[in-house]
Protein backbone atom coordinates (compact mmCIF):
# COMPACT_ATOMS: atom_id res chain seq x y z
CA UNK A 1 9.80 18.61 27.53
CA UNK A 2 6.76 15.99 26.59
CA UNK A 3 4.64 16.01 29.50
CA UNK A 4 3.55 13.09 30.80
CA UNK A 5 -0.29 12.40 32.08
CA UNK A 6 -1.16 9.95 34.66
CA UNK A 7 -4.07 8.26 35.02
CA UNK A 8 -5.85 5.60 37.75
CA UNK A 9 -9.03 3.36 38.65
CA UNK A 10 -11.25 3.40 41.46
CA UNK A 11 -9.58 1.18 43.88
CA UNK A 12 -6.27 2.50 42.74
CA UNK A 13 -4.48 -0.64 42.26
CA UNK A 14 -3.75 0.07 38.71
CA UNK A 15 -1.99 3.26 37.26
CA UNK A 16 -0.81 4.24 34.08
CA UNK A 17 0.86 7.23 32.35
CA UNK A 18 0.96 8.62 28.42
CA UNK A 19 2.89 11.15 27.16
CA UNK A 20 1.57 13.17 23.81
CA UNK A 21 1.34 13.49 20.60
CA UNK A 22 -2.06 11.87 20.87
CA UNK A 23 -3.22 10.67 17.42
CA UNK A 24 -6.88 11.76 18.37
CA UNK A 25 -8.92 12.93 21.08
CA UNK A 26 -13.03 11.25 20.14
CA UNK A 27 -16.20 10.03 21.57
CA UNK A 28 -17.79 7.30 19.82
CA UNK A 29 -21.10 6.73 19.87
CA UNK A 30 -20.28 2.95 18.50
CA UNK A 31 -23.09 0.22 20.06
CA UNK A 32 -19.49 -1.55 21.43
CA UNK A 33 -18.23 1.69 22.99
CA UNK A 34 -22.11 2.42 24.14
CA UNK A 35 -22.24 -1.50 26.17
CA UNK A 36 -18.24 -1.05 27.29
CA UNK A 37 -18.78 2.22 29.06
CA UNK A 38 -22.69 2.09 29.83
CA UNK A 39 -23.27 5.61 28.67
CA UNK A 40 -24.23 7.75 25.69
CA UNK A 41 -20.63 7.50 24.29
CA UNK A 42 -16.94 7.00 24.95
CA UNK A 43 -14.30 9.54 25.55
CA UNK A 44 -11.31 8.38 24.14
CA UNK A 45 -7.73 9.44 23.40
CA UNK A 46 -5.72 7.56 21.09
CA UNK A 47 -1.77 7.08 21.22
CA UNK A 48 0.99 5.59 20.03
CA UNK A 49 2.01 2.15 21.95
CA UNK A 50 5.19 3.20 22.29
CA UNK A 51 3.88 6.34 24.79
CA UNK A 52 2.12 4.19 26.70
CA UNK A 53 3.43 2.64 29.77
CA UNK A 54 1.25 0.79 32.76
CA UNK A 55 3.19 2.27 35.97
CA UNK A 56 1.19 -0.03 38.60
CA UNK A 57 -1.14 -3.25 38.42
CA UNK A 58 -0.49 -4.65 35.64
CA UNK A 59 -1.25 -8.31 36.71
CA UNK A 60 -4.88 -6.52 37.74
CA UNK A 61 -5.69 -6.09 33.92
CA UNK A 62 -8.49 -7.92 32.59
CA UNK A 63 -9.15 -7.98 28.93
CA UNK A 64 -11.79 -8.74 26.58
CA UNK A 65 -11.64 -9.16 22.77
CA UNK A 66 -14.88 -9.80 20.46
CA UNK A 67 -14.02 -12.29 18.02
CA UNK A 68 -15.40 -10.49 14.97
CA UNK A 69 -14.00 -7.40 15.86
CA UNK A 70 -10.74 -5.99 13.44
CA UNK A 71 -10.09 -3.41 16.11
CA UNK A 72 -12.13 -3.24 19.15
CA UNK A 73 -11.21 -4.57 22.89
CA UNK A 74 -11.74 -3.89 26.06
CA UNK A 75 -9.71 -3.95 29.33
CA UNK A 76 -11.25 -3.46 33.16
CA UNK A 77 -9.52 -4.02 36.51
CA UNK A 78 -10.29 -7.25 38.05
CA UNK A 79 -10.39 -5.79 41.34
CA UNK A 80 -12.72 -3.25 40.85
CA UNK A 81 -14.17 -3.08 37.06
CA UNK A 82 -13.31 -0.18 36.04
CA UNK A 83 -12.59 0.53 32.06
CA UNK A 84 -9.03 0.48 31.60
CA UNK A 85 -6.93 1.43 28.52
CA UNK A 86 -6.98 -1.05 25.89
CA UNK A 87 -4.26 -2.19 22.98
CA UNK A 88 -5.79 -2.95 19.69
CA UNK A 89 -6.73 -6.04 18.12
CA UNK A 90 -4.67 -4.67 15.44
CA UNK A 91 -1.58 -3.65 17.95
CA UNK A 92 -1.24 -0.06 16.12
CA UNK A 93 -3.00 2.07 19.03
CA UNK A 94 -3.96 2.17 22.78
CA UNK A 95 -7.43 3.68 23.29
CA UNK A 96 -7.30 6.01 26.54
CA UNK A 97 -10.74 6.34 28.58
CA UNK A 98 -10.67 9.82 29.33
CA UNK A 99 -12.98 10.15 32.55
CA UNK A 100 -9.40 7.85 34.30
CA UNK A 101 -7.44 10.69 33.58
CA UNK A 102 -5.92 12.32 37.03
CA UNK A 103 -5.26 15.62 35.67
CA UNK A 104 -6.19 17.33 32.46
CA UNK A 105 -4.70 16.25 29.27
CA UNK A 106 -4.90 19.92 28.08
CA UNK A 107 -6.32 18.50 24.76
CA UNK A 108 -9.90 18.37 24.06
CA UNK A 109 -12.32 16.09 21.85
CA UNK A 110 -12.24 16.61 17.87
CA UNK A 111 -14.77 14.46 16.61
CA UNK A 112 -17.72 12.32 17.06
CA UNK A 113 -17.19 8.74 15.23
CA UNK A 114 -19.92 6.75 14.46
CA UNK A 115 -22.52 9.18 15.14
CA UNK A 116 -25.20 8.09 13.23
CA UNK A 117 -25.54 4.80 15.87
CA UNK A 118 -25.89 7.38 19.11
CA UNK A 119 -28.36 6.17 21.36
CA UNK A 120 -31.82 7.57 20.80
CA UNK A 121 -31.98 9.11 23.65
CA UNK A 122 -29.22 11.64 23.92
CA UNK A 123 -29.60 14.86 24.37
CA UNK A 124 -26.90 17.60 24.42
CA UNK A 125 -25.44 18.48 27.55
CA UNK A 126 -26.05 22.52 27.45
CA UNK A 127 -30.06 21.24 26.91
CA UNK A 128 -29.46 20.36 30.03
CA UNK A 129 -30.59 21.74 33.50
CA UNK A 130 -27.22 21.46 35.66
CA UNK A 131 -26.22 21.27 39.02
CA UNK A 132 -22.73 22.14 40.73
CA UNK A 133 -23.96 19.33 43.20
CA UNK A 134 -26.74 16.30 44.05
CA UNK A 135 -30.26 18.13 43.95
CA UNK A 136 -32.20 17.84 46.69
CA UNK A 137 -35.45 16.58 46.46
């Protein structure tokens, strides 16, 4: 049995599931990932169209494409902005942000891609002083 992993958006209008084989599991470090997601990187799982399926707000789906890109897209919700899973200029793959996953994909990252444009300023997360919650002051 394929299993099937759900995932959802902040104001939970929208809702989507996936089912595996996943052609990759990657953060890029791309400037265009970097500006999409507003972080060091994007965490992104890559499948097949045909495993893809929105289950919930679809009309909620806003989408963005540059128009020098081959590839590269973006989708939010309308409602709320959140990153949203995006087909490909090219129509061959859906890109998956991981952190909208509801459970655990039981899959982990491979790769980096594009490394050599990470931002400046990253620093590995066991370098890292970590809390289980907010510090207090």
């Amino acid at each position: 049995m394929i299993k099937k992993i759900k995932g959802s958006y902040l104001c939970g209008s929208v809702t989507y599931q996936f089912s595996g084989p996943e052609f990759v599991f990657q953060y890029c470090h791309c400037s265009r990932c970097r500006k999409f997601t507003g972080s060091a990187h994007a965490a992104n799982i890559i499948v097949d169209p045909k495993q893809f399926e929105w289950l919930s707000g679809e009309t909620s789906v806003g989408r963005f494409e540059l128009p020098d890109a081959r590839h590269f897209a973006t989708c939010f919700c309308t409602r709320c902005g959140s990153s949203l899973p995006w087909l490909s200029q090219s129509g061959g793959a859906v890109i998956i942000p991981a952190g909208t996953l509801d459970e655990d994909p039981d899959i982990r990252p491979s790769h980096n891609i594009f490394y050599q444009d990470r931002a400046p300023w990253l620093k590995a997360v066991e370098e890292l002083v970590s809390y289980d919650e907010l510090p207090t002051k």
